[in-house]
Structures are given as C-alpha cells and as structure tokens.
PDB file of N, CA and C in Angstrom:
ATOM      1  N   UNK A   1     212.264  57.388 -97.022  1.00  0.00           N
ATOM      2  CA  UNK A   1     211.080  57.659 -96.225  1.00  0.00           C
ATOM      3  C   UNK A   1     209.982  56.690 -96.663  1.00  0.00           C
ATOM      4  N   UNK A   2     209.149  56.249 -95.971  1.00  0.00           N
ATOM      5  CA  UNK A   2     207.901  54.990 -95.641  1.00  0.00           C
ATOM      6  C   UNK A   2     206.753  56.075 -95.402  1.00  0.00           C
ATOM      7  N   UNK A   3     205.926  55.906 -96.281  1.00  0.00           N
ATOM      8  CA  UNK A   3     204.594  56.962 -95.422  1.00  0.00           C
ATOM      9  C   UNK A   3     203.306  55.587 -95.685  1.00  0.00           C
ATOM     10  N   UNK A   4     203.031  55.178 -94.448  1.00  0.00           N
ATOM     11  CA  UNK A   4     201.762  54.263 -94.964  1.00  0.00           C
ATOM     12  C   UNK A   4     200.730  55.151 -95.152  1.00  0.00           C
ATOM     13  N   UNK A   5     199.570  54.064 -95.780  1.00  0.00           N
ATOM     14  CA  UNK A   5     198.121  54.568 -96.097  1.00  0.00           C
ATOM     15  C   UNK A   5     197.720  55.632 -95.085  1.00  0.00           C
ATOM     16  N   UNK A   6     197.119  56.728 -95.070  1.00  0.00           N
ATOM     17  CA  UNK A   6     196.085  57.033 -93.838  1.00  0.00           C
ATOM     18  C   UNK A   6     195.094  56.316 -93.865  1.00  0.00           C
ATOM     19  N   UNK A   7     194.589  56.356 -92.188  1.00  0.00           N
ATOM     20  CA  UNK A   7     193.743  55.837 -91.505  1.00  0.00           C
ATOM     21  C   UNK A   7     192.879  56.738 -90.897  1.00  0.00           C
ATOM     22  N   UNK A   8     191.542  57.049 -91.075  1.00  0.00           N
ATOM     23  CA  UNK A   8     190.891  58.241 -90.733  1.00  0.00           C
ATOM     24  C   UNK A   8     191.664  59.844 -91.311  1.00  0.00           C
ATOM     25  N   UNK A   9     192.201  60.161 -90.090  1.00  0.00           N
ATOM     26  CA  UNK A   9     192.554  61.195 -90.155  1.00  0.00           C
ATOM     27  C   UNK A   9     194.310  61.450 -90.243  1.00  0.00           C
ATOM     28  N   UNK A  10     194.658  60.241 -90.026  1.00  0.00           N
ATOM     29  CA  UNK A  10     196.324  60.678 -89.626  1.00  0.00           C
ATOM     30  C   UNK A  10     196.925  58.972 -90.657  1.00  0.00           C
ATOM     31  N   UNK A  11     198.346  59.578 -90.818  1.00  0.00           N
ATOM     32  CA  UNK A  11     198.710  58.961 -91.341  1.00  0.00           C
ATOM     33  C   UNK A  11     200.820  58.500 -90.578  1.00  0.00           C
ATOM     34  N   UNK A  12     200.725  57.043 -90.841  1.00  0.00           N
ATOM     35  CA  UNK A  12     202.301  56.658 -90.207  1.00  0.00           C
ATOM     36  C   UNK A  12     203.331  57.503 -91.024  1.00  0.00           C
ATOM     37  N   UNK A  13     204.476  57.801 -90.843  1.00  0.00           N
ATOM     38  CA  UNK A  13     205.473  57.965 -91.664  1.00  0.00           C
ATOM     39  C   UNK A  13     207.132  57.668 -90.891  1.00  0.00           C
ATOM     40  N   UNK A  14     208.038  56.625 -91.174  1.00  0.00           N
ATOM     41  CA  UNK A  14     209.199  56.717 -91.316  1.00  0.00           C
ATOM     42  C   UNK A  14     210.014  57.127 -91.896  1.00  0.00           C
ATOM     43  N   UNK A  15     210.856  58.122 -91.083  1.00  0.00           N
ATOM     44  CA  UNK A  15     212.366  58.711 -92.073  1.00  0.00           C
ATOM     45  C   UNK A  15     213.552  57.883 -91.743  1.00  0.00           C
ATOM     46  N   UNK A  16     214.002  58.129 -93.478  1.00  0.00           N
ATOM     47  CA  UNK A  16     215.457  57.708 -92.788  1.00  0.00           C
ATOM     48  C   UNK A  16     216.385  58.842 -93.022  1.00  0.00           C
ATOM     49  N   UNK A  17     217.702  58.673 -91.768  1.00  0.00           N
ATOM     50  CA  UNK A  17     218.737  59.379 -91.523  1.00  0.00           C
ATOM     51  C   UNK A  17     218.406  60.154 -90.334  1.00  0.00           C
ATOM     52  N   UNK A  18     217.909  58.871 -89.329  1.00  0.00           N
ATOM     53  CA  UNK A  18     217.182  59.556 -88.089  1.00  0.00           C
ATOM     54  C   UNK A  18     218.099  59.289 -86.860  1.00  0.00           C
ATOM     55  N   UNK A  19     217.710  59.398 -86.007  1.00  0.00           N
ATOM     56  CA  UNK A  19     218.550  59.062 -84.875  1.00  0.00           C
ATOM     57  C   UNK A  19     218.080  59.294 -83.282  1.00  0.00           C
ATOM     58  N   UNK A  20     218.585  58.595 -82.593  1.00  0.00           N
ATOM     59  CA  UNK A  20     217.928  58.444 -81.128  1.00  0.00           C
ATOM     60  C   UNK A  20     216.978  57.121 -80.755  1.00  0.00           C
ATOM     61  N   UNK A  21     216.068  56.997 -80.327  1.00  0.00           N
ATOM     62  CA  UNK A  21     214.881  55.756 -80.109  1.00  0.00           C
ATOM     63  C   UNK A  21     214.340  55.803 -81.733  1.00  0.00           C
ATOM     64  N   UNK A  22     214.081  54.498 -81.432  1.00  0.00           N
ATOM     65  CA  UNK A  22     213.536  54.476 -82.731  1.00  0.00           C
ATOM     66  C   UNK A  22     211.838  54.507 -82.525  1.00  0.00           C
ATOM     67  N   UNK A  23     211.614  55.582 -84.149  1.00  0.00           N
ATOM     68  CA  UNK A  23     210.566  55.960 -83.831  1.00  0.00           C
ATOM     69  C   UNK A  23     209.765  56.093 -84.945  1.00  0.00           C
ATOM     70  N   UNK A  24     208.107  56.133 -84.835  1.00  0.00           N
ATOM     71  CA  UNK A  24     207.248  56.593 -86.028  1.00  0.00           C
ATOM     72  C   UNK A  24     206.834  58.210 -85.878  1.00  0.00           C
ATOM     73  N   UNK A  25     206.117  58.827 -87.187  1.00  0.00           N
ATOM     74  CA  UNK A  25     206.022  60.163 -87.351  1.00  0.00           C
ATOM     75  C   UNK A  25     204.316  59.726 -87.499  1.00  0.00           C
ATOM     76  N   UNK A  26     203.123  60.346 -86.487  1.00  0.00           N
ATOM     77  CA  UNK A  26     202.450  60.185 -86.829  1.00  0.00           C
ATOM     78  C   UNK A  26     201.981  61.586 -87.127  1.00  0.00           C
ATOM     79  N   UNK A  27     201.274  62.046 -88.721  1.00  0.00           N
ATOM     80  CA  UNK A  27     200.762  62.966 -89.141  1.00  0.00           C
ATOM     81  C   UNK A  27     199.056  62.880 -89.523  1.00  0.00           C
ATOM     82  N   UNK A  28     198.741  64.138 -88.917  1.00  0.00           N
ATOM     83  CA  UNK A  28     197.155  64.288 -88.782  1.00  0.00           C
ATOM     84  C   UNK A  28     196.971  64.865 -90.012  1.00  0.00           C
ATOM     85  N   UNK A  29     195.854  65.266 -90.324  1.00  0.00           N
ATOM     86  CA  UNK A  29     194.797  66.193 -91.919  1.00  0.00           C
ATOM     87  C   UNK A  29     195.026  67.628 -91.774  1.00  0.00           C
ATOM     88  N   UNK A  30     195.026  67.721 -90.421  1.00  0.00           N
ATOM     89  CA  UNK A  30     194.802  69.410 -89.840  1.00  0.00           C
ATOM     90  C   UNK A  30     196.377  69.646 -89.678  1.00  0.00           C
ATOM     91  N   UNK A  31     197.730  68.921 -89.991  1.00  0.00           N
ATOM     92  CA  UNK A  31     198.757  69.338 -89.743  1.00  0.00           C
ATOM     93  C   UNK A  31     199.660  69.060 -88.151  1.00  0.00           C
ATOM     94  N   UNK A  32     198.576  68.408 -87.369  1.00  0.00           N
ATOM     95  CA  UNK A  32     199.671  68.396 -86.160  1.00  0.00           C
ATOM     96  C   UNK A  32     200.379  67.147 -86.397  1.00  0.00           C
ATOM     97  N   UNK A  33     201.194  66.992 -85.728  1.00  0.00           N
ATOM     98  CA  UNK A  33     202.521  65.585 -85.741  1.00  0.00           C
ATOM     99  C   UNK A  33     203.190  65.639 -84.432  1.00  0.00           C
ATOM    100  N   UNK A  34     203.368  64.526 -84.145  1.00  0.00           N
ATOM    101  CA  UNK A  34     203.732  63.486 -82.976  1.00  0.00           C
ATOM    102  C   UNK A  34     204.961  63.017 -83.555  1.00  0.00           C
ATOM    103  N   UNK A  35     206.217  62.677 -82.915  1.00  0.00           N
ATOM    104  CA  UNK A  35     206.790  61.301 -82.971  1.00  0.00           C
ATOM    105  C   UNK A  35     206.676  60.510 -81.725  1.00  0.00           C
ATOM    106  N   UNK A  36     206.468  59.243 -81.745  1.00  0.00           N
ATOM    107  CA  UNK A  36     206.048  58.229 -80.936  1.00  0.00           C
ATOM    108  C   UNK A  36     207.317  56.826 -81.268  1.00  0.00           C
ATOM    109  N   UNK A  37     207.756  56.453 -80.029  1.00  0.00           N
ATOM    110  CA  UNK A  37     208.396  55.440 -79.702  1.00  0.00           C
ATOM    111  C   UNK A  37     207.973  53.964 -80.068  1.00  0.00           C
ATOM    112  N   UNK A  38     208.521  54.083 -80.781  1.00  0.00           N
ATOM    113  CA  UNK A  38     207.724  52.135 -81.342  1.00  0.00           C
ATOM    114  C   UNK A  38     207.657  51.316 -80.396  1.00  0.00           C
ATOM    115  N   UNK A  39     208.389  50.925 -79.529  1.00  0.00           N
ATOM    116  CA  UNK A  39     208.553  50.033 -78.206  1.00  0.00           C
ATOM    117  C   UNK A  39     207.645  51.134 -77.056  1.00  0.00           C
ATOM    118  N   UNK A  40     207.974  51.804 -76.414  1.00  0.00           N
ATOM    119  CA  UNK A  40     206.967  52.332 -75.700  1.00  0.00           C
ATOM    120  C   UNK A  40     205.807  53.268 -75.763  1.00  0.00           C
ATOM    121  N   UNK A  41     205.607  53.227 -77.073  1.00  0.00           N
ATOM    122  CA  UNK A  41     204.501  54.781 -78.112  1.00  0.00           C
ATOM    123  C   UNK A  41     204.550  55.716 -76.553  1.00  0.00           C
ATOM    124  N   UNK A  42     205.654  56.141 -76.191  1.00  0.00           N
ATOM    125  CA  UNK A  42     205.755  57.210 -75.803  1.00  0.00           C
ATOM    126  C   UNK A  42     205.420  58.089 -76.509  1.00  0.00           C
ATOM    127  N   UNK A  43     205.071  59.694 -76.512  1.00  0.00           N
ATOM    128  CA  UNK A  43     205.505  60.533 -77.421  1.00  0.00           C
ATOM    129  C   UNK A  43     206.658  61.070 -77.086  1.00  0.00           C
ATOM    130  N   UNK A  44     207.301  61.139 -77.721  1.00  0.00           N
ATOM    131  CA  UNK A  44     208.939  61.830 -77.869  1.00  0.00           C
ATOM    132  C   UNK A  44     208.763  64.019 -78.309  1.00  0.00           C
ATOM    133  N   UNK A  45     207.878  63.814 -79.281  1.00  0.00           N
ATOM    134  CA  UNK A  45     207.957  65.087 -79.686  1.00  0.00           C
ATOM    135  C   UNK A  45     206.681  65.382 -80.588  1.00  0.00           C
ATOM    136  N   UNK A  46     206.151  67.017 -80.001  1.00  0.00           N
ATOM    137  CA  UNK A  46     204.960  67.556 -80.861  1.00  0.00           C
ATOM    138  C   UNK A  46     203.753  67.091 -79.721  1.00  0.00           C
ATOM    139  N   UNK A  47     202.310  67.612 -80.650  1.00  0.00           N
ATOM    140  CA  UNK A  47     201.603  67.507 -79.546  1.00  0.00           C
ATOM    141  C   UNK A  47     200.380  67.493 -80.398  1.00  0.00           C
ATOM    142  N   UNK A  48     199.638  66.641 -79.761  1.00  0.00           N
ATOM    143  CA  UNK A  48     198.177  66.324 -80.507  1.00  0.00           C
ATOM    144  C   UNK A  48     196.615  66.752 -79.523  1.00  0.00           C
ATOM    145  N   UNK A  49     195.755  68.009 -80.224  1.00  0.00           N
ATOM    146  CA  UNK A  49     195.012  68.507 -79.058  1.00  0.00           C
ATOM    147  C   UNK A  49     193.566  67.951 -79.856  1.00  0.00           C
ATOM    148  N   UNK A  50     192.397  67.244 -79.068  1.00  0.00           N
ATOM    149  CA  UNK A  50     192.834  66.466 -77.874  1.00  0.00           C
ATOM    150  C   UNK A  50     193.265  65.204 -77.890  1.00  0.00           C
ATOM    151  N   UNK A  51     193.992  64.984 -76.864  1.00  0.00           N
ATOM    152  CA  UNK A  51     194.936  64.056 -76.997  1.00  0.00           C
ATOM    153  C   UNK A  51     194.401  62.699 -77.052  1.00  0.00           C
ATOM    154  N   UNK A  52     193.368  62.105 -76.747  1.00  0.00           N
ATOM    155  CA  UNK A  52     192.390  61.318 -77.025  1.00  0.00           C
ATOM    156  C   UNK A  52     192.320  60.901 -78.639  1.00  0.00           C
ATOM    157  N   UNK A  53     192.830  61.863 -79.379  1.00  0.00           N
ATOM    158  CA  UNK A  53     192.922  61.614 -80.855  1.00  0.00           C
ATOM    159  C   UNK A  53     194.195  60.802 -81.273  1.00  0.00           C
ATOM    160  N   UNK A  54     194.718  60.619 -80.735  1.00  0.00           N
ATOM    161  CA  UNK A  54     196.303  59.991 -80.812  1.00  0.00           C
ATOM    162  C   UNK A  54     195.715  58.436 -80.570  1.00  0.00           C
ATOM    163  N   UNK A  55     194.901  58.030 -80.143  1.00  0.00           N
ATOM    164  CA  UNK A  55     194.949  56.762 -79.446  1.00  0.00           C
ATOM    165  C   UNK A  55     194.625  55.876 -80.321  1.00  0.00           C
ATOM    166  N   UNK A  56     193.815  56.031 -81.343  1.00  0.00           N
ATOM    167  CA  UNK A  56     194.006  54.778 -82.226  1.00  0.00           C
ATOM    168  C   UNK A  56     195.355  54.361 -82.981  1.00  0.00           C
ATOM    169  N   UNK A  57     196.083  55.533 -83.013  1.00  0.00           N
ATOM    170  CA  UNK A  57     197.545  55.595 -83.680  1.00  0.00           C
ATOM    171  C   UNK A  57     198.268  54.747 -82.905  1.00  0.00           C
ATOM    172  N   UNK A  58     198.229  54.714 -81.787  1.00  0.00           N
ATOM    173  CA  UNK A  58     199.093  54.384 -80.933  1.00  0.00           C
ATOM    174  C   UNK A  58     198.902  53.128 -80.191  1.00  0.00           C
ATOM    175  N   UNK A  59     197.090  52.723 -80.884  1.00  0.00           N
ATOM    176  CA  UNK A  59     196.665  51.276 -80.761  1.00  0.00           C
ATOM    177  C   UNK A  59     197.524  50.373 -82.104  1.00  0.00           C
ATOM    178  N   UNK A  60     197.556  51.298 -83.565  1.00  0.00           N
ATOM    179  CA  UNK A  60     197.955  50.813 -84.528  1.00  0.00           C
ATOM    180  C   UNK A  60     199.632  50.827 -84.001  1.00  0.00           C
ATOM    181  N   UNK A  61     199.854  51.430 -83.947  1.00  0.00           N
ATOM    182  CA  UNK A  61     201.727  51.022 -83.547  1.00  0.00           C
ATOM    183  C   UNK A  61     201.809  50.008 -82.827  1.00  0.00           C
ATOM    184  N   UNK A  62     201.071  49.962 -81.580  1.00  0.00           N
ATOM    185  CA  UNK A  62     201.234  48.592 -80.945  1.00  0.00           C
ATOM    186  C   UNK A  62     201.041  47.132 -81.430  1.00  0.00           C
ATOM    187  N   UNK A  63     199.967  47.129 -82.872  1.00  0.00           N
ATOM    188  CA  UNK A  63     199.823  46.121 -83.442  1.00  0.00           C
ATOM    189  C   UNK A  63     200.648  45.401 -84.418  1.00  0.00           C
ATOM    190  N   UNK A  64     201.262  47.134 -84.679  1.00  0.00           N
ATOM    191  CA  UNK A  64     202.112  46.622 -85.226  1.00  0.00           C
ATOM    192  C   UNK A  64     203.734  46.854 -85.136  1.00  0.00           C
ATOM    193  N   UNK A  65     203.942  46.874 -84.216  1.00  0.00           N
ATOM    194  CA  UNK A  65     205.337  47.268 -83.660  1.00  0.00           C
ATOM    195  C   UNK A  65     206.558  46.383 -84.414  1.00  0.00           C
ATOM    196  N   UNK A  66     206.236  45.131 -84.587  1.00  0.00           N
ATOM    197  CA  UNK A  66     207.297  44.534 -85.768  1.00  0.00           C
ATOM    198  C   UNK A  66     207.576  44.925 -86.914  1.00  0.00           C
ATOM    199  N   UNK A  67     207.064  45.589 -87.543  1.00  0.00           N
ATOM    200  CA  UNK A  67     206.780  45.917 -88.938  1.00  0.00           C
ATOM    201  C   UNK A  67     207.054  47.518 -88.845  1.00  0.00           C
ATOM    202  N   UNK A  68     206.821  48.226 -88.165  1.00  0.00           N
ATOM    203  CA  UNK A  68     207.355  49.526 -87.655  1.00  0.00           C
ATOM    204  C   UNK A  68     209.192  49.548 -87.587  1.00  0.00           C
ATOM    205  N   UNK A  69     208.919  48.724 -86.743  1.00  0.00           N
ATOM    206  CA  UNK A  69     210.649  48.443 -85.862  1.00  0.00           C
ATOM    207  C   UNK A  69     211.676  48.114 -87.088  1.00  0.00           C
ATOM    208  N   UNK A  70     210.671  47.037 -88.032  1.00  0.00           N
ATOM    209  CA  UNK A  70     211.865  46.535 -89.215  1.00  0.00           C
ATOM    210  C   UNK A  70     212.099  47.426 -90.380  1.00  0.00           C
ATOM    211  N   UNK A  71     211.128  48.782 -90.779  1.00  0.00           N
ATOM    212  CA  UNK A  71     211.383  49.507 -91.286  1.00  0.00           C
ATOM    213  C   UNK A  71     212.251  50.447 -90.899  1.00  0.00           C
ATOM    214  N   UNK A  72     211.882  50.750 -89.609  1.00  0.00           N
ATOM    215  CA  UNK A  72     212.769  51.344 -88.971  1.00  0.00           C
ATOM    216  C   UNK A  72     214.821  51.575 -89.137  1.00  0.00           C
ATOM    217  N   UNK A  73     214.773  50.452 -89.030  1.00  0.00           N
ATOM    218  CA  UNK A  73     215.852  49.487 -89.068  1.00  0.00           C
ATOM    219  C   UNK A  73     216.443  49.825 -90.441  1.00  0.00           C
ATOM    220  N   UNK A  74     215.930  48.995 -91.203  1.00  0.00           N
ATOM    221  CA  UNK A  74     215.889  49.203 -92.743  1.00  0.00           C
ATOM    222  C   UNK A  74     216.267  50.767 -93.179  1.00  0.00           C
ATOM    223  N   UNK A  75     215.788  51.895 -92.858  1.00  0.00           N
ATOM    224  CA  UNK A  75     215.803  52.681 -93.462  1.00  0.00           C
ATOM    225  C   UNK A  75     217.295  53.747 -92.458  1.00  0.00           C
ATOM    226  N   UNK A  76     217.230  53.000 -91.087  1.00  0.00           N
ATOM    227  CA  UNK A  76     218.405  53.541 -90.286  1.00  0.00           C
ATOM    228  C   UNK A  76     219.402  52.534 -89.762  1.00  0.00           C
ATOM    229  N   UNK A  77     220.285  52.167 -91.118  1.00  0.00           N
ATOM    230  CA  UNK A  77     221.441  50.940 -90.112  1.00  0.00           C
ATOM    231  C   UNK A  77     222.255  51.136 -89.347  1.00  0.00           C
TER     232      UNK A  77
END
C-alpha cells in the first residue's frame, strides 16, 4: 500500500492486491472515501457530500495520472 502526503483535507492511497480499473483511494479527515479511476477519475465507489469537495482530488489525479498509473502497476502486476 502507497498512501501519499495529505492535501488539505483528504489524502491519495494505493492498494495492492486490487483488481478491476485501475484505481486511487481518495480518503477525507471526516472518514468518507471514494475510489476514482486514474484514466477517467470516474468515481467507481463511495460517496463524497458535497461533492464539490472531491474536485481538487480529482484535479490532483489528473496531474498526475502517470505517477498514479505506475504505482498502480507496481503494486498490481
């Protein structure tokens, strides 16, 4: 497992021994969690109220979607 720094309020985290799209775990302060699609930051699963709060997360995934994707990878061959 990969947990980067938090940022404000929420923080990235990759598991490994995952499966399906590949994806990040984004976790908030207050406990809610998202997983989000690295290639399309869909959300896949969980729910963030209001949802407006998700969006810098999901600005940061997009920036960094290489570095997401290769951990990704890394931690699920």
């Amino acid at each position: 497992m990969t947990t980067y720094e938090p940022i404000n309020d929420w923080r990235i985290r990759i598991n490994g021994m995952e499966h399906g799209v590949p994806h990040v775990h984004v976790e908030f302060r207050d406990g809610s969690r998202v997983s989000v699609a690295i290639a399309t930051r869909e959300v896949l699963a969980g729910r963030v109220t209001p949802a407006k709060r998700l969006a810098p997360a999901l600005n940061d995934i997009l920036g960094n979607e290489a570095k997401y994707l290769d951990e990704y990878r890394r931690l699920n061959p």
